[in-house]
PDB file of N, CA and C in Angstrom:
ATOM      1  N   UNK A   1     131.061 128.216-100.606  1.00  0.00           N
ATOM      2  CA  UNK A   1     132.345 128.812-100.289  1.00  0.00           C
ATOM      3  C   UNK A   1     133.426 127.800-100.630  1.00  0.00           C
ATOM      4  N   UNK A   2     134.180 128.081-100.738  1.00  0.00           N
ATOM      5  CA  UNK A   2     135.615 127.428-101.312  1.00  0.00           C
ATOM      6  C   UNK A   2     137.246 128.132-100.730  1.00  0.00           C
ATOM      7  N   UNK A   3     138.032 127.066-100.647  1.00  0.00           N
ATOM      8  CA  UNK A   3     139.019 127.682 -99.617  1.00  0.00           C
ATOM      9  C   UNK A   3     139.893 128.566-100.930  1.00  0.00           C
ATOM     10  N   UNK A   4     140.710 129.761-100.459  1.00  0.00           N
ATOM     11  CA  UNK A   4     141.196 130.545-101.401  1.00  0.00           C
ATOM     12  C   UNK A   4     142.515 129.777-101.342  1.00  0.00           C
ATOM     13  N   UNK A   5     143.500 130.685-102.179  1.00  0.00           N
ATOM     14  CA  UNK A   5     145.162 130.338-102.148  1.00  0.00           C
ATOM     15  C   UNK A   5     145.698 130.785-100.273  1.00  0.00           C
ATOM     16  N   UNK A   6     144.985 131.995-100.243  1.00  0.00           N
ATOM     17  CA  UNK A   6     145.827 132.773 -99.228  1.00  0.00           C
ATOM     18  C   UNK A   6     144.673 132.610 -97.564  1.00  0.00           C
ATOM     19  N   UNK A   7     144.159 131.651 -97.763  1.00  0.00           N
ATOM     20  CA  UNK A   7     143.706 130.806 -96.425  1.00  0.00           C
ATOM     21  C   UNK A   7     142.354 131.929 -96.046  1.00  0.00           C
ATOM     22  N   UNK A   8     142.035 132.381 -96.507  1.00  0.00           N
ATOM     23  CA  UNK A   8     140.771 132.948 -96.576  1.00  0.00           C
ATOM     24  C   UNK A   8     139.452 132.104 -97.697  1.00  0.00           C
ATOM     25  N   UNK A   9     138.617 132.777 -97.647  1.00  0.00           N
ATOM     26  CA  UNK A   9     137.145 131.974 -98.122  1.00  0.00           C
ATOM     27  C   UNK A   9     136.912 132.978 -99.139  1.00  0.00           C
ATOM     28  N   UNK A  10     136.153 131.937 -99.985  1.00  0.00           N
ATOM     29  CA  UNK A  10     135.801 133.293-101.549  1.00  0.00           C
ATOM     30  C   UNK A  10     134.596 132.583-102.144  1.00  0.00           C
ATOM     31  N   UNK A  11     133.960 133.355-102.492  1.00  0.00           N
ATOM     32  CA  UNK A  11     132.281 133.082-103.193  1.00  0.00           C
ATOM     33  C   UNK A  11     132.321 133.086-104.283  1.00  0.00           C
ATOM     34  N   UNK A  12     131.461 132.234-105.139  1.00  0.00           N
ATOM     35  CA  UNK A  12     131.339 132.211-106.392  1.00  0.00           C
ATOM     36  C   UNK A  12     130.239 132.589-106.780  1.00  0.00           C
ATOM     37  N   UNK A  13     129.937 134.600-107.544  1.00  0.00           N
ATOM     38  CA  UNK A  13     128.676 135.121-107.321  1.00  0.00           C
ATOM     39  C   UNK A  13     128.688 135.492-108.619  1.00  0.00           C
ATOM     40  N   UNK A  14     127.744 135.034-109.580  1.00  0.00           N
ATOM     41  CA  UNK A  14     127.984 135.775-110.686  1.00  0.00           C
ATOM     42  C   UNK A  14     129.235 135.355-111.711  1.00  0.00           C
ATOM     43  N   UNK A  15     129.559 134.399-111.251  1.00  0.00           N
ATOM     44  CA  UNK A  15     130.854 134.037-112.279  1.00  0.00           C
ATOM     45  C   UNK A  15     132.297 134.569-111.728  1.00  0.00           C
ATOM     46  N   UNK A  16     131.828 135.738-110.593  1.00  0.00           N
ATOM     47  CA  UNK A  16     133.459 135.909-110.421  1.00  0.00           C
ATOM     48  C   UNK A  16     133.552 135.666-108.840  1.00  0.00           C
ATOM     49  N   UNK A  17     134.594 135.663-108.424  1.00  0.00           N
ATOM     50  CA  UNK A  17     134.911 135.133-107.101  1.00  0.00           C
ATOM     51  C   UNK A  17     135.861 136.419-106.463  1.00  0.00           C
ATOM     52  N   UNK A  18     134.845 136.270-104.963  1.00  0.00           N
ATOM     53  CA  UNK A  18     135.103 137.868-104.406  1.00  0.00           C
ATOM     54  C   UNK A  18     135.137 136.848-103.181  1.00  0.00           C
ATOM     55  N   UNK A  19     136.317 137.631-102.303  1.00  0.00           N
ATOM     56  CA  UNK A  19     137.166 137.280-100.998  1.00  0.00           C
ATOM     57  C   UNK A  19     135.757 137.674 -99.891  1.00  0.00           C
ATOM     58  N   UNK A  20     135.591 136.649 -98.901  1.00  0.00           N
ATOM     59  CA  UNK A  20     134.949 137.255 -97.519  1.00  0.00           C
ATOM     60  C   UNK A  20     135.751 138.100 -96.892  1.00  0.00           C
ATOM     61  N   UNK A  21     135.148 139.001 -96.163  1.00  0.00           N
ATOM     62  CA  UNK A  21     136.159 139.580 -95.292  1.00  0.00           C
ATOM     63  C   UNK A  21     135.459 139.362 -93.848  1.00  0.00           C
ATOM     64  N   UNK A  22     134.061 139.225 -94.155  1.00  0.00           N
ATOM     65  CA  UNK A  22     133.632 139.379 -92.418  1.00  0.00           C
ATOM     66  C   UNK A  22     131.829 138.294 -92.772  1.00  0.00           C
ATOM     67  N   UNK A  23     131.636 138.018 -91.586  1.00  0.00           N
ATOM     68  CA  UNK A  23     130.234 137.183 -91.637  1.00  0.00           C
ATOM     69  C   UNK A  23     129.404 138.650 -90.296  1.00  0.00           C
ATOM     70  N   UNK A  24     128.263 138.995 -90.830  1.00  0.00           N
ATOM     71  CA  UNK A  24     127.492 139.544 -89.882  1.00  0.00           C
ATOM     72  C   UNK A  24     126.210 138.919 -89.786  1.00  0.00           C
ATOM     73  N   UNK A  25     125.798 138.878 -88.199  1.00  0.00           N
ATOM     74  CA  UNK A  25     124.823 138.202 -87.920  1.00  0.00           C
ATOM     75  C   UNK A  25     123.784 138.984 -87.147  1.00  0.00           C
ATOM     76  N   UNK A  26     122.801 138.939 -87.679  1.00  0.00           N
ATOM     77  CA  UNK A  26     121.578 140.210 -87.254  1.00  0.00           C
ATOM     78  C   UNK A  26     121.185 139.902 -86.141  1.00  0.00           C
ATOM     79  N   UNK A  27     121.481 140.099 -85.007  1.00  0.00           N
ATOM     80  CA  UNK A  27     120.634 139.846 -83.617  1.00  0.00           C
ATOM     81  C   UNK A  27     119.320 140.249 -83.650  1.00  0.00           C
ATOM     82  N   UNK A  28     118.400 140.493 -84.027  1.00  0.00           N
ATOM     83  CA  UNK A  28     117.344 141.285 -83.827  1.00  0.00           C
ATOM     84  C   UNK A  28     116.236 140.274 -84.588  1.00  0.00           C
ATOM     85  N   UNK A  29     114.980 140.236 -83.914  1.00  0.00           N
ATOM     86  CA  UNK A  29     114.116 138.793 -83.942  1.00  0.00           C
ATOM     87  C   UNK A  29     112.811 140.102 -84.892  1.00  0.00           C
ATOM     88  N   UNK A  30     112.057 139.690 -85.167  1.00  0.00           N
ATOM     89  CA  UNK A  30     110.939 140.337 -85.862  1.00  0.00           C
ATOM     90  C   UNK A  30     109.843 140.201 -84.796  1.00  0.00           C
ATOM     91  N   UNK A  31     109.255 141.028 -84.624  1.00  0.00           N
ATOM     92  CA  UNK A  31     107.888 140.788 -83.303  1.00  0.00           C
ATOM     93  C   UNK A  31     106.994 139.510 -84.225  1.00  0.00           C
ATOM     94  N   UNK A  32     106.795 138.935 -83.268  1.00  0.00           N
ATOM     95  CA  UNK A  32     105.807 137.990 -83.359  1.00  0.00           C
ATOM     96  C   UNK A  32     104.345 138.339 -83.821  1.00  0.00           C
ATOM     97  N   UNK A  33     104.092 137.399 -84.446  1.00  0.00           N
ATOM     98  CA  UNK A  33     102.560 137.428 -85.032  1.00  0.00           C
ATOM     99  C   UNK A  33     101.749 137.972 -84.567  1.00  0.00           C
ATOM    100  N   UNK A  34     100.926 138.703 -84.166  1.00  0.00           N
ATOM    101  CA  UNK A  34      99.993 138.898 -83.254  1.00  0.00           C
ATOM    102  C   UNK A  34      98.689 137.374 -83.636  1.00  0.00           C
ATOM    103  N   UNK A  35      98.595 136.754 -83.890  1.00  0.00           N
ATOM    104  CA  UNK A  35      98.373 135.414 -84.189  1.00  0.00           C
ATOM    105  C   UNK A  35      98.765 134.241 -82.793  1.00  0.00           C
ATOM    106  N   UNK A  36     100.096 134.973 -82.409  1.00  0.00           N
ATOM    107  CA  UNK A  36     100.662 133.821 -81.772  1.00  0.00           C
ATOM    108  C   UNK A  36     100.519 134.601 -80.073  1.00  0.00           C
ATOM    109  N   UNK A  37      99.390 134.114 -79.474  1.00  0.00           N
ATOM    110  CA  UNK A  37      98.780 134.804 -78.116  1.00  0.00           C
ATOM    111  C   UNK A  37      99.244 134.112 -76.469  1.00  0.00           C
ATOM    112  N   UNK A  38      99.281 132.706 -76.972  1.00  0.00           N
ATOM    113  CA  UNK A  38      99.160 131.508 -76.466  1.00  0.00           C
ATOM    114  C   UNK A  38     100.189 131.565 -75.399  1.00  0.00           C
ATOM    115  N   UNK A  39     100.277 132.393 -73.964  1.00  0.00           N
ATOM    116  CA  UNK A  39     101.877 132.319 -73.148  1.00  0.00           C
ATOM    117  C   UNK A  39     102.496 130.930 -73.140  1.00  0.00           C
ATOM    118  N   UNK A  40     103.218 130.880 -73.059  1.00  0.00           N
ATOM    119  CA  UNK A  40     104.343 129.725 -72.757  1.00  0.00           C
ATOM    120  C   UNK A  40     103.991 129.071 -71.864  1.00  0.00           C
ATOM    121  N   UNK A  41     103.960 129.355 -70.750  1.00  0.00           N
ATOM    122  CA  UNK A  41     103.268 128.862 -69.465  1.00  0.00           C
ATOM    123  C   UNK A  41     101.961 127.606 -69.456  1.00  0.00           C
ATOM    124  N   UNK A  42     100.897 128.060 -70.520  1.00  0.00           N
ATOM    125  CA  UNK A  42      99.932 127.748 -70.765  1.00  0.00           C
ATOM    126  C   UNK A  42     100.084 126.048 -72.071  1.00  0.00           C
ATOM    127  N   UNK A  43     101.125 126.241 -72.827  1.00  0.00           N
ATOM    128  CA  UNK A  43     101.823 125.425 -73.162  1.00  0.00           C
ATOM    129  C   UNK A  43     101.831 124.543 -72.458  1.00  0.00           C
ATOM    130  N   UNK A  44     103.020 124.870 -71.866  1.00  0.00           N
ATOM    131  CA  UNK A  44     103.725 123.833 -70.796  1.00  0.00           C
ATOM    132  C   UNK A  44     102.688 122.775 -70.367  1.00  0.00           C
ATOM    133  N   UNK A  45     101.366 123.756 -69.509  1.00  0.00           N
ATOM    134  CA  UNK A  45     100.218 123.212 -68.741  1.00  0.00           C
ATOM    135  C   UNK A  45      99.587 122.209 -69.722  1.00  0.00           C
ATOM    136  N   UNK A  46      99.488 122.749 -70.246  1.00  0.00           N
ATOM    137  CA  UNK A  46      98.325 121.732 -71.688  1.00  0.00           C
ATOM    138  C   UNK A  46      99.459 120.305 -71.899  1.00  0.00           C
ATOM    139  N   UNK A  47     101.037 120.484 -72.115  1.00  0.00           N
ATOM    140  CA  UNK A  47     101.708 119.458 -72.181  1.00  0.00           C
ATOM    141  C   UNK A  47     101.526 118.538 -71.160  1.00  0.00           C
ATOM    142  N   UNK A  48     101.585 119.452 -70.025  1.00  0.00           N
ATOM    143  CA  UNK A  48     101.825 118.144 -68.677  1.00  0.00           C
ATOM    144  C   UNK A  48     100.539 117.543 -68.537  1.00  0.00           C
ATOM    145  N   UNK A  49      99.234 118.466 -68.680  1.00  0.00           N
ATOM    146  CA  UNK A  49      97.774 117.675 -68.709  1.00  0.00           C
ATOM    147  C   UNK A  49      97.864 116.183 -69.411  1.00  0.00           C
ATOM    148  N   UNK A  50      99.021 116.718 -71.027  1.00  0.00           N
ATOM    149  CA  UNK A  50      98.049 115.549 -71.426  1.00  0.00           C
ATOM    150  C   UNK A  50      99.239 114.285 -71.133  1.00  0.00           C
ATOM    151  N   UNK A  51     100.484 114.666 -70.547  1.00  0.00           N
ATOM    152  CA  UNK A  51     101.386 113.272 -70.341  1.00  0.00           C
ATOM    153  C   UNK A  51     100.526 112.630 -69.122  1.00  0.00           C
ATOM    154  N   UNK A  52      99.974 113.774 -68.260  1.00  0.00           N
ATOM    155  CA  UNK A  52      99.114 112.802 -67.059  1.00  0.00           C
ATOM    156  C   UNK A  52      97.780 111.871 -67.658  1.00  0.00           C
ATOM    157  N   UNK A  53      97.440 112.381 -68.313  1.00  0.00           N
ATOM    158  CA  UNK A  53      96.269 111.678 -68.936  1.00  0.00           C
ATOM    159  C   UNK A  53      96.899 110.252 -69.565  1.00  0.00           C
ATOM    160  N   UNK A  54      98.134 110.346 -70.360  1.00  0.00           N
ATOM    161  CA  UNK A  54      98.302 109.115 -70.894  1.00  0.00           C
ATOM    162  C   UNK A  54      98.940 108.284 -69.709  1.00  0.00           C
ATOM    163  N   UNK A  55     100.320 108.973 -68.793  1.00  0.00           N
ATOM    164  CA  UNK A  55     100.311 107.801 -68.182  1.00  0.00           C
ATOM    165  C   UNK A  55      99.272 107.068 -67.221  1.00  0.00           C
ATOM    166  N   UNK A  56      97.947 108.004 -67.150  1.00  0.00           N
ATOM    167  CA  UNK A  56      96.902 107.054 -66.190  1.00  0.00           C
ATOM    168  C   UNK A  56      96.086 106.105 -67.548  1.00  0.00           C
ATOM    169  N   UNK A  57      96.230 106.602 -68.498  1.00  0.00           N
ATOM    170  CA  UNK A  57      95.706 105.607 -69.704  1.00  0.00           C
ATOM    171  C   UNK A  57      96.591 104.523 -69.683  1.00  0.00           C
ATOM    172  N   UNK A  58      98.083 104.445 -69.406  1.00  0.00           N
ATOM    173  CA  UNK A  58      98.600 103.511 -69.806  1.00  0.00           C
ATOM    174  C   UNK A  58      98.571 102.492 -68.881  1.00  0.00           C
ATOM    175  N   UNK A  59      98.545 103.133 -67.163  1.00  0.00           N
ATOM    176  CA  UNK A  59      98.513 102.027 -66.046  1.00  0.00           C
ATOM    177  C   UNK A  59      96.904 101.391 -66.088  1.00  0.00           C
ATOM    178  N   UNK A  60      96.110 102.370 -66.628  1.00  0.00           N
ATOM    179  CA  UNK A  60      94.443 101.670 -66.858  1.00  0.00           C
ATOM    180  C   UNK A  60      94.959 100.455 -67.994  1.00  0.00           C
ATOM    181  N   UNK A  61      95.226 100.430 -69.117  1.00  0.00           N
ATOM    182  CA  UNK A  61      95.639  99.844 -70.008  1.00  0.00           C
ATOM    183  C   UNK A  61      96.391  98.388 -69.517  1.00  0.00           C
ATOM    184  N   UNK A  62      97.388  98.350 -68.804  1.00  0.00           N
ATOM    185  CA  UNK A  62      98.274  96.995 -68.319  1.00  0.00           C
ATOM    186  C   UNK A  62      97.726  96.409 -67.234  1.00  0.00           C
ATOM    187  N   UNK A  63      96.566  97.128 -66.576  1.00  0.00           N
ATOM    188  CA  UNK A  63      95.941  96.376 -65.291  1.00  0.00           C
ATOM    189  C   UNK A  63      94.723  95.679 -65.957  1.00  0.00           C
ATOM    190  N   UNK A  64      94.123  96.156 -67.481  1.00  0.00           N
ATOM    191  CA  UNK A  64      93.271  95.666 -68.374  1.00  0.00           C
ATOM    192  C   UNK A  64      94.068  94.474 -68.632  1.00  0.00           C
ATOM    193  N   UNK A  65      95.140  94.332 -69.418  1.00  0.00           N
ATOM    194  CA  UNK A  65      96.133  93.471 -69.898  1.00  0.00           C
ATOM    195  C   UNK A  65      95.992  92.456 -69.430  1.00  0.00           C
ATOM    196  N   UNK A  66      96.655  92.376 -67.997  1.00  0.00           N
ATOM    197  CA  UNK A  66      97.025  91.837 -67.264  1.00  0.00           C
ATOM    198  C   UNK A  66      95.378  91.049 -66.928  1.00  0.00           C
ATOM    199  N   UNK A  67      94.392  91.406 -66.450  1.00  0.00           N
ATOM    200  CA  UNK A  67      93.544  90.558 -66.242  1.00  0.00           C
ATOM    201  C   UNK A  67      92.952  89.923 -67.729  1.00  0.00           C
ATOM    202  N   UNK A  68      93.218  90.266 -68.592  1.00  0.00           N
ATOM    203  CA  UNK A  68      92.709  89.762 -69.822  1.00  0.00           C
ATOM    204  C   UNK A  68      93.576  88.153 -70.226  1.00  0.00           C
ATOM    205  N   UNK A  69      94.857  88.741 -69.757  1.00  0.00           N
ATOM    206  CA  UNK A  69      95.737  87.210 -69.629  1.00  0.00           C
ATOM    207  C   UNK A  69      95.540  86.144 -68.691  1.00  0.00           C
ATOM    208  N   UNK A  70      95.007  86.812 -67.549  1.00  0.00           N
ATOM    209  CA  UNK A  70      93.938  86.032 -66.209  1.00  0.00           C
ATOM    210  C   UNK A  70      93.619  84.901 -66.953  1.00  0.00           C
ATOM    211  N   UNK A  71      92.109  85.730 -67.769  1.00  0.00           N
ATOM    212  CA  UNK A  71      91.083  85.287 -67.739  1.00  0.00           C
ATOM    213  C   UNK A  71      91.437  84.319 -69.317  1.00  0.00           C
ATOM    214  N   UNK A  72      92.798  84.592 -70.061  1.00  0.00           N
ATOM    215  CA  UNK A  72      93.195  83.694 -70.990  1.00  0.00           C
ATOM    216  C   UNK A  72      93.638  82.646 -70.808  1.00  0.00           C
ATOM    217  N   UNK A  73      94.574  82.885 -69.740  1.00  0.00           N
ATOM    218  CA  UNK A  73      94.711  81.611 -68.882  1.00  0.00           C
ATOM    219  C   UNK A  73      93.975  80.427 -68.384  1.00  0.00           C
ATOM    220  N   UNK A  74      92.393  81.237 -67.359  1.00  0.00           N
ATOM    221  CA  UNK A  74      91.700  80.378 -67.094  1.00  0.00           C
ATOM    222  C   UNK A  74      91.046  79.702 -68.040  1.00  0.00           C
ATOM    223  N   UNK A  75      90.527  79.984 -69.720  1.00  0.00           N
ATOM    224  CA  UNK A  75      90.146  79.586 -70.469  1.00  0.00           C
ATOM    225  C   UNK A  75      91.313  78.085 -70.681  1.00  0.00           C
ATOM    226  N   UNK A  76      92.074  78.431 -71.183  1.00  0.00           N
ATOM    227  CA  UNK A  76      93.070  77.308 -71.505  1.00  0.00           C
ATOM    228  C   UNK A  76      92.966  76.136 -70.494  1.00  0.00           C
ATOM    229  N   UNK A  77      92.881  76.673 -69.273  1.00  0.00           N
ATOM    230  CA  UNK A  77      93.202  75.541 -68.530  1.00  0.00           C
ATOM    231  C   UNK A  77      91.655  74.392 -68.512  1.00  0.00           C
ATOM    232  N   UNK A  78      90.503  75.568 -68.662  1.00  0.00           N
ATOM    233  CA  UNK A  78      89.367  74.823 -69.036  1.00  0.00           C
ATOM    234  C   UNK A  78      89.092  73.911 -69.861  1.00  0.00           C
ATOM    235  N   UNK A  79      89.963  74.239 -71.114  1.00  0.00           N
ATOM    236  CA  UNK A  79      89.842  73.489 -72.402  1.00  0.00           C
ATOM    237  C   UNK A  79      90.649  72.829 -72.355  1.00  0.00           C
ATOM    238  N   UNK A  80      91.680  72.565 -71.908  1.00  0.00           N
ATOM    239  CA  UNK A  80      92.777  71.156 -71.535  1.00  0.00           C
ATOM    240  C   UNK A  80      92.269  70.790 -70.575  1.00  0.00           C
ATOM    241  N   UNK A  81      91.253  70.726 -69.514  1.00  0.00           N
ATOM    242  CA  UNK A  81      90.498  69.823 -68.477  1.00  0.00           C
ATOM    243  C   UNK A  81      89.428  69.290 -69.670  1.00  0.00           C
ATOM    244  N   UNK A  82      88.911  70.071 -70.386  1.00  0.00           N
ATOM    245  CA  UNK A  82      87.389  69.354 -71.380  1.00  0.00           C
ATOM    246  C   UNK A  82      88.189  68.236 -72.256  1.00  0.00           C
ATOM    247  N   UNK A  83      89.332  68.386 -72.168  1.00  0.00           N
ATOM    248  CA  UNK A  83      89.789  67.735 -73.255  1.00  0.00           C
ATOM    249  C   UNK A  83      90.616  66.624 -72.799  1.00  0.00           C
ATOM    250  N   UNK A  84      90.763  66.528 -71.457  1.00  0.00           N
ATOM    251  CA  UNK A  84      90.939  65.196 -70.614  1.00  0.00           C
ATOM    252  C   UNK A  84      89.879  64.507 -70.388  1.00  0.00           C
ATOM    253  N   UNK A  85      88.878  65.471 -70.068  1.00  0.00           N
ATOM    254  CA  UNK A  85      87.563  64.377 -69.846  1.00  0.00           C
ATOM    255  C   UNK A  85      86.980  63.547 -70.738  1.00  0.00           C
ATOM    256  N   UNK A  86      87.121  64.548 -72.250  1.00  0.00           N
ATOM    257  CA  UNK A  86      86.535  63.874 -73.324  1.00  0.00           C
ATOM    258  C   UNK A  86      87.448  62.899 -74.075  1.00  0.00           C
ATOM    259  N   UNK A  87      88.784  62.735 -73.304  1.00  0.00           N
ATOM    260  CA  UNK A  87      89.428  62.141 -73.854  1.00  0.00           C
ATOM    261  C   UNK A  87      90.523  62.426 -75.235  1.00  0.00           C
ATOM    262  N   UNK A  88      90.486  63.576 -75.062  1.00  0.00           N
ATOM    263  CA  UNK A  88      91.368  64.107 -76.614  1.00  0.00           C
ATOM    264  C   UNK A  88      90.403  64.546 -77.547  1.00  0.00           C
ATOM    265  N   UNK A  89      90.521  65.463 -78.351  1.00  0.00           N
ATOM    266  CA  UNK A  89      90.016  65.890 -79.144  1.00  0.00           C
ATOM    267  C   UNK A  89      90.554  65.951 -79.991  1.00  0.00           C
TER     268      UNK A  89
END
């Protein structure tokens, strides 16, 4: 679309250019697939299942973490005691 002289809108169809006068907009939806069975509701459910599933994956996950840094810790401190005893390595 392109603005006219006289403050209206005009199309370029075919080489010639014809004035809008009106935009119509079809309210009316096409029935659905019979394909598409699945209520909304049931959606939803399957969504919230699986955010619960991850956030108990994720607090399983940082309480893993978290003792894995424990037990990284206690390593280190082992190997800087072996390494006082032995005198440097």
């Amino acid at each position: 679309m392109e603005k006219a002289d006289n403050d209206g809108a005009t199309l370029a169809w075919f080489g010639q250019k014809r004035v809008a006068e009106k935009v119509t907009f079809d309210k009316t939806f096409d029935p659905l697939d019979d394909s598409v069975f699945t209520p909304v509701e049931e959606i939803i459910s399957s969504i919230q299942e699986e955010v619960t599933y991850y956030q108990k994956f994720l607090e399983a996950f940082f309480q893993n973490f978290e003792k894995m840094m424990e037990a990284d810790e206690s390593v280190a401190s082992d190997i800087k005691s072996m390494k006082e005893v032995v005198g440097g390595i």
